[in-house]
Protein backbone atom coordinates (compact mmCIF):
# COMPACT_ATOMS: atom_id res chain seq x y z
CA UNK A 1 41.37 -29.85 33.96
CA UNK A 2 41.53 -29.44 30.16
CA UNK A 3 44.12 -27.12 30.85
CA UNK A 4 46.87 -29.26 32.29
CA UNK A 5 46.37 -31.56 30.04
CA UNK A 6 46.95 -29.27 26.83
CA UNK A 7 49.54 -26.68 27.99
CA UNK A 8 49.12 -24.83 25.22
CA UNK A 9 45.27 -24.26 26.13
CA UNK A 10 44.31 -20.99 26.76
CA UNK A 11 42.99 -20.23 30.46
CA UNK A 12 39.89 -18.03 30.61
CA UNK A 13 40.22 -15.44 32.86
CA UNK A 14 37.96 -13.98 35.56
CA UNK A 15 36.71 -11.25 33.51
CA UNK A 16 35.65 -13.48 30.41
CA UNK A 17 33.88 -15.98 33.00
CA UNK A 18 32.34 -13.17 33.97
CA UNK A 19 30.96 -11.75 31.08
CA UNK A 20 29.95 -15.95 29.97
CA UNK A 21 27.69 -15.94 33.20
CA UNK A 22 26.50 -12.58 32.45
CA UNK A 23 25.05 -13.68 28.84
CA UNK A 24 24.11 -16.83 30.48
CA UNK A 25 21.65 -15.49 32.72
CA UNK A 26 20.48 -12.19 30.02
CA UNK A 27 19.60 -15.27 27.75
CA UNK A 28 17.75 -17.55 30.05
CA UNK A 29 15.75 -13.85 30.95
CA UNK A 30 14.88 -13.46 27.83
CA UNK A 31 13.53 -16.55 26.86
CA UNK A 32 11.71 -17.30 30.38
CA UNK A 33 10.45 -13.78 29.62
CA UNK A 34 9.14 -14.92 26.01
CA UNK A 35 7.68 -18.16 27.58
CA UNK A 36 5.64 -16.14 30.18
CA UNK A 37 4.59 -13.40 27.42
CA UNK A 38 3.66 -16.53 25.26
CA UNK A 39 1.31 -18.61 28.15
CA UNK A 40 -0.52 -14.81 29.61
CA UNK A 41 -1.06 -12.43 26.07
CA UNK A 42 -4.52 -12.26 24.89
CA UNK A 43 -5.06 -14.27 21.81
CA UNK A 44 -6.91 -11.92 19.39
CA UNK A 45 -8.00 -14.87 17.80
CA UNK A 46 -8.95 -16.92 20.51
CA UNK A 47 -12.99 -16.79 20.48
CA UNK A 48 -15.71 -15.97 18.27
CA UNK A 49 -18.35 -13.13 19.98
CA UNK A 50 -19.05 -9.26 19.22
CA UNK A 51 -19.59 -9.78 16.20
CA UNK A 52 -16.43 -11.31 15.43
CA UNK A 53 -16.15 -15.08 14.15
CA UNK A 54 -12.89 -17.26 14.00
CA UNK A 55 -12.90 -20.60 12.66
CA UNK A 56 -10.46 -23.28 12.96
CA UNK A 57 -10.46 -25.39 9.82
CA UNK A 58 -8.42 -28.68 8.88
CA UNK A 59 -5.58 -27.78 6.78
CA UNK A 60 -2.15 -29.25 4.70
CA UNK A 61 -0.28 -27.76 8.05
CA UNK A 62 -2.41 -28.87 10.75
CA UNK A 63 -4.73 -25.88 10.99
CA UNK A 64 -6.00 -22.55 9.69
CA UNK A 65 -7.73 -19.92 11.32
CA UNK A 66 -10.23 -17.62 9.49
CA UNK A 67 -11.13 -14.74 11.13
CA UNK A 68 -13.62 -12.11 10.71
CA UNK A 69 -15.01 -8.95 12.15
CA UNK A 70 -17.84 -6.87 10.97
CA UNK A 71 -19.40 -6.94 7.13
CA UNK A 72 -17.21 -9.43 6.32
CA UNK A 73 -18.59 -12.00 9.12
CA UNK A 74 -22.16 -10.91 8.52
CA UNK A 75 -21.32 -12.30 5.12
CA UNK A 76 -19.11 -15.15 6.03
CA UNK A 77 -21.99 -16.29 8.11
CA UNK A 78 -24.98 -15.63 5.85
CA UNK A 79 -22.57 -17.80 3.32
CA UNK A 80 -22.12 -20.19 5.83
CA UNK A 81 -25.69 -20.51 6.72
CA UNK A 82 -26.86 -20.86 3.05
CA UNK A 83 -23.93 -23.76 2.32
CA UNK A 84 -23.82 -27.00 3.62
CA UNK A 85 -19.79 -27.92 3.01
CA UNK A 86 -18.05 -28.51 5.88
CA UNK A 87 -16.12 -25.14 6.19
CA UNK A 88 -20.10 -23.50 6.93
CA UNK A 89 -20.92 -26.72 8.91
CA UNK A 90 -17.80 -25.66 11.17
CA UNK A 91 -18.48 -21.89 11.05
CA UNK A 92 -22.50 -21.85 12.11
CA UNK A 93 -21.88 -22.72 15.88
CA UNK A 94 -19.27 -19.91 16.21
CA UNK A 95 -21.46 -17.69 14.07
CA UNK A 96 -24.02 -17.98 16.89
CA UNK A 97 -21.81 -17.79 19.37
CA UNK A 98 -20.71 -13.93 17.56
CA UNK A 99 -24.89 -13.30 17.15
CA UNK A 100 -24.88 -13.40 13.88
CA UNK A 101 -27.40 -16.15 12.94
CA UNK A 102 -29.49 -16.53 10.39
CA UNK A 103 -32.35 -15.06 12.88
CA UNK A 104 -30.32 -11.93 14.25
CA UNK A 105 -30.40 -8.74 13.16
CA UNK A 106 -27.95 -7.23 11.71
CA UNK A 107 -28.10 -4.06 13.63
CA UNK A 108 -27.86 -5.59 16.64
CA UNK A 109 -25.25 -8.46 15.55
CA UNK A 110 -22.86 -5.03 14.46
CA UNK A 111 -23.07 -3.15 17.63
């Protein structure tokens, strides 16, 4: 329609519609594909347990996540059970939840 009324309007031909519906439907792939990756991958920091802890903690940008694994959430929680600020208030439930509790033991709380 554009066309007629512009005569000096280029047409586009069969071969450039083509390749328009081509990258059309390789772009709606991709992003369905990156919605569908985004709602099914395994968050790594999803949940506290095996010895692991993550925290989510009010921050300037809405949220932070502190994560730990190993020594360094047998000392995060040993902190955090010793403390009474609200970061340790937050972090003693998931602490138990990951077994490592003032009460555990640390060899089993590693393993």
């Amino acid at each position: 329609m554009y066309a007629k009324t512009n005569p000096r309007a280029v047409r586009t031909s069969p071969r450039q519609k083509r390749i328009f519906a081509v990258v059309a439907v390789v772009v709606v792939v991709v992003f369905g594909g990156l919605a569908a990756w985004g709602m099914v991958a395994h968050d790594s920091y999803g949940s506290s347990g095996h010895g692991c802890v993550s925290v989510t903690v009010p921050n300037s940008t809405g949220g932070a996540v502190l994560h730990y694994c190993g020594s360094q959430a047998q000392s995060f929680c040993q902190a955090s059970f010793r403390s009474r600020d609200r970061v340790s208030l937050l972090a003693r439930p998931q602490c138990v939840i990951a077994g490592l509790s003032l009460s555990a033991d640390p060899a089993t709380a590693a393993s």
